[in-house]
C-alpha atoms as a PDB file:
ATOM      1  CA  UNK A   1     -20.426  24.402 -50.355  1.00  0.00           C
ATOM      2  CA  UNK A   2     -17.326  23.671 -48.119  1.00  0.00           C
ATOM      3  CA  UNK A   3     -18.044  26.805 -46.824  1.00  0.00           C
ATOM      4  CA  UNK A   4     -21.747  25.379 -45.083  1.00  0.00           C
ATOM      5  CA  UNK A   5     -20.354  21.556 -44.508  1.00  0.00           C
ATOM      6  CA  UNK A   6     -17.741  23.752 -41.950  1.00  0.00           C
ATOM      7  CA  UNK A   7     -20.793  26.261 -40.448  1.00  0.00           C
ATOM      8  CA  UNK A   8     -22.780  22.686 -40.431  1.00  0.00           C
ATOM      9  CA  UNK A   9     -19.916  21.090 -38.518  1.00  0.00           C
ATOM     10  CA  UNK A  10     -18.964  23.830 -36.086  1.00  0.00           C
ATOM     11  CA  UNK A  11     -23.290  24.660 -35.045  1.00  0.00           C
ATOM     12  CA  UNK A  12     -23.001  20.418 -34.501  1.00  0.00           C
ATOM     13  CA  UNK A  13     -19.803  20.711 -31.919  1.00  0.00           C
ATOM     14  CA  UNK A  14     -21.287  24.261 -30.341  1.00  0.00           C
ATOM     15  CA  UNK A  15     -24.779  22.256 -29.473  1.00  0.00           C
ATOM     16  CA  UNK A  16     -23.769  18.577 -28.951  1.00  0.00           C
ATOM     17  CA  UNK A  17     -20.520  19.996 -26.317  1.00  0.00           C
ATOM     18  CA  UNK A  18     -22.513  21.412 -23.553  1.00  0.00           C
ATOM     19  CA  UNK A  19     -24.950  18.575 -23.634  1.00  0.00           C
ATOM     20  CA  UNK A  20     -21.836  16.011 -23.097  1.00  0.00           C
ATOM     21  CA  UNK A  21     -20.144  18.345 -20.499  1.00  0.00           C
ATOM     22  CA  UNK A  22     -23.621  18.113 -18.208  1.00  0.00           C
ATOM     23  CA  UNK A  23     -24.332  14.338 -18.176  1.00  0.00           C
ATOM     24  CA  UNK A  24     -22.889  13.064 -14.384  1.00  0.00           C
ATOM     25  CA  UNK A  25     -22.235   9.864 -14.378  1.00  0.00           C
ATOM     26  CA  UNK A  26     -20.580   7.058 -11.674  1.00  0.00           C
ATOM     27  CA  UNK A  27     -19.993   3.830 -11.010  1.00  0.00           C
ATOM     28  CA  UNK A  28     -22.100   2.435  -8.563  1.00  0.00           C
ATOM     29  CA  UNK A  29     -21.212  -1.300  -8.523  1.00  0.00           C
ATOM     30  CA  UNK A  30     -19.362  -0.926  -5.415  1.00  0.00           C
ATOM     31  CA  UNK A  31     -22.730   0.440  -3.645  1.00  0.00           C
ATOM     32  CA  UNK A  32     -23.369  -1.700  -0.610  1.00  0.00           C
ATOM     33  CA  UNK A  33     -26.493   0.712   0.834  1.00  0.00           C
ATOM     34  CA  UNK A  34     -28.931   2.817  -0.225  1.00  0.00           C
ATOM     35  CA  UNK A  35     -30.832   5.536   1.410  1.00  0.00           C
ATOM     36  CA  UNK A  36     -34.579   7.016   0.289  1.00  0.00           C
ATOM     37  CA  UNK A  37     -34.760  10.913   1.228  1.00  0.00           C
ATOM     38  CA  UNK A  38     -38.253  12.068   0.446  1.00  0.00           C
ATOM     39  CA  UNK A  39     -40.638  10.658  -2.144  1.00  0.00           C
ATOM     40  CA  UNK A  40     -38.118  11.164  -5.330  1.00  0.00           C
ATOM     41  CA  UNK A  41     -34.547  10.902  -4.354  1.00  0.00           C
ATOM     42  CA  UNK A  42     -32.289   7.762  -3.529  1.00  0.00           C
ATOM     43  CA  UNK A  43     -28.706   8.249  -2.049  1.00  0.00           C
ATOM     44  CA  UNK A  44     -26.271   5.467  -2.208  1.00  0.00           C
ATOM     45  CA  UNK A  45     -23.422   4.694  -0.153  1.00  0.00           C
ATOM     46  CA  UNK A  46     -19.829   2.756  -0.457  1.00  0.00           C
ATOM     47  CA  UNK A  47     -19.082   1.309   2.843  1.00  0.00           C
ATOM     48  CA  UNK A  48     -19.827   4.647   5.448  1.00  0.00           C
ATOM     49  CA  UNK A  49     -19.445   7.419   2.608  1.00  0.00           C
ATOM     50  CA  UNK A  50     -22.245   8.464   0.527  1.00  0.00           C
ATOM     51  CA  UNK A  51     -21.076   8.511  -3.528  1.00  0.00           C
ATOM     52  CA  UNK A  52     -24.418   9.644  -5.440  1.00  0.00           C
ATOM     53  CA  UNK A  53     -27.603  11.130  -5.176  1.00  0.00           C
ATOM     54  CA  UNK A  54     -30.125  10.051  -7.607  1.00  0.00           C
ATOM     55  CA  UNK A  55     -33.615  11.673  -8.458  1.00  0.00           C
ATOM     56  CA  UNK A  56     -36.025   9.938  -9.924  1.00  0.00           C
ATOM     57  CA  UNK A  57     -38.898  12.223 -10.311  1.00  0.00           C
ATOM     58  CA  UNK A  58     -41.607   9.842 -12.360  1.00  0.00           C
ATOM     59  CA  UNK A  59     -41.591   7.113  -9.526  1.00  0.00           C
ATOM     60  CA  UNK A  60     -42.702   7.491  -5.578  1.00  0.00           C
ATOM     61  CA  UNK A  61     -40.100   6.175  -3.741  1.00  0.00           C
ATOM     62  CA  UNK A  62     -41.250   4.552   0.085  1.00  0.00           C
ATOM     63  CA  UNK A  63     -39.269   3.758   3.132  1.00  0.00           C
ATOM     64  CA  UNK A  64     -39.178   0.160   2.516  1.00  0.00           C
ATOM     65  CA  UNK A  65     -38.873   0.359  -1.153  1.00  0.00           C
ATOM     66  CA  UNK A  66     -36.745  -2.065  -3.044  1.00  0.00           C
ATOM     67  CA  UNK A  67     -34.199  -0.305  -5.248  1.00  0.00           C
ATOM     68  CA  UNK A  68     -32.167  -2.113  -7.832  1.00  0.00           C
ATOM     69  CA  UNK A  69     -29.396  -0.924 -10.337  1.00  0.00           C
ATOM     70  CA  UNK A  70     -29.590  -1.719 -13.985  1.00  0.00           C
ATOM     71  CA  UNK A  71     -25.951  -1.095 -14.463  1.00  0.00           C
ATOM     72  CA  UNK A  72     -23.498  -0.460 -12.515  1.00  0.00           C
ATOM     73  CA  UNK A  73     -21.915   2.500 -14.439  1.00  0.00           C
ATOM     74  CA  UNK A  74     -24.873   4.781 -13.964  1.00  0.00           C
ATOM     75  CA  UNK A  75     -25.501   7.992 -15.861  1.00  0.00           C
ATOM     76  CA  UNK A  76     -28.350  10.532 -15.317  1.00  0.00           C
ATOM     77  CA  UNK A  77     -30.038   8.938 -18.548  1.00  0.00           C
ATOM     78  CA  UNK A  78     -30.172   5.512 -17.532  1.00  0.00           C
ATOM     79  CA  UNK A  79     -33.203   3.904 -15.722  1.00  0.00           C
ATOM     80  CA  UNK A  80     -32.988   1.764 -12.098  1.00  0.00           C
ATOM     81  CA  UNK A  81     -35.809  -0.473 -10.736  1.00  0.00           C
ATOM     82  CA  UNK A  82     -37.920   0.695  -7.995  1.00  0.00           C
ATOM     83  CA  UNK A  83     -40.204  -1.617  -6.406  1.00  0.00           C
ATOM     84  CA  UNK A  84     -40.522  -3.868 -10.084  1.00  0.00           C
ATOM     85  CA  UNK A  85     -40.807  -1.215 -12.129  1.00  0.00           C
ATOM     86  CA  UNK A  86     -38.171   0.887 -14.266  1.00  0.00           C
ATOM     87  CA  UNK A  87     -38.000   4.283 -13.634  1.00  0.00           C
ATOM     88  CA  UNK A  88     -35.763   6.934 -15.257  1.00  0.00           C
ATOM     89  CA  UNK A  89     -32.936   8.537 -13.984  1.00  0.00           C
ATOM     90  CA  UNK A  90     -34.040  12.523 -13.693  1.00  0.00           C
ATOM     91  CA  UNK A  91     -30.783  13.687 -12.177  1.00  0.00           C
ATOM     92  CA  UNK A  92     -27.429  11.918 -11.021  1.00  0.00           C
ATOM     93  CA  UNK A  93     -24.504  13.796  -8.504  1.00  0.00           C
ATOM     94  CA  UNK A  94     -21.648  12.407  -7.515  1.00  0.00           C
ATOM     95  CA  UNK A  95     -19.761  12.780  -4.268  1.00  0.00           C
ATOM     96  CA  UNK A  96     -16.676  14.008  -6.217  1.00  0.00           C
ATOM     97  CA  UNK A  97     -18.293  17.039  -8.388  1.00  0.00           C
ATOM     98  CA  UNK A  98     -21.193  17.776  -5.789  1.00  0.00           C
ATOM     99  CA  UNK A  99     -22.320  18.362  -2.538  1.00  0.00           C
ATOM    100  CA  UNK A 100     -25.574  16.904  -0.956  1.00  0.00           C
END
């Protein structure tokens, strides 16, 4: 019995690890801009530097769309507002761990 708690235990750590290890995740309070690139991606900027690149692949994005955080700490599960309406978070990069 102790035997399959451990096996239990150690399959847990071996699936729930890389899933932790992927999520991206940054603080974008400090954002004072935000860019649209294409119909699906939003890139937002501290002061002149650009510190994330967010996809949101369920929502059209537009030149003159209104974009709106729903917390500041963003990871690539959250959700932001677009336009009124939530939209989720496909993927998030960050300045520091990627390049775009």
């Amino acid at each position: 019995m102790k035997f399959f708690v451990a096996l239990v235990l150690l399959m847990g750590l071996v699936v729930v690890t890389p899933t932790i290890a992927v999520c991206d995740c940054v603080d974008l309070g400090r954002a004072s801009d935000y860019y649209i690139e294409g119909a699906h991606t939003i890139i937002f900027y501290v002061g002149r530097m650009p510190r994330a690149q967010v996809s949101v692949p369920y929502c059209t994005l537009y030149s003159d769309s209104s974009i709106r955080l729903m917390r500041s700490y963003t990871c690539d599960t959250d959700r932001v507002v677009v336009d009124g309406a939530e939209c989720m978070i496909g993927t998030l990069l960050s300045s520091t761990t990627s390049d775009f």
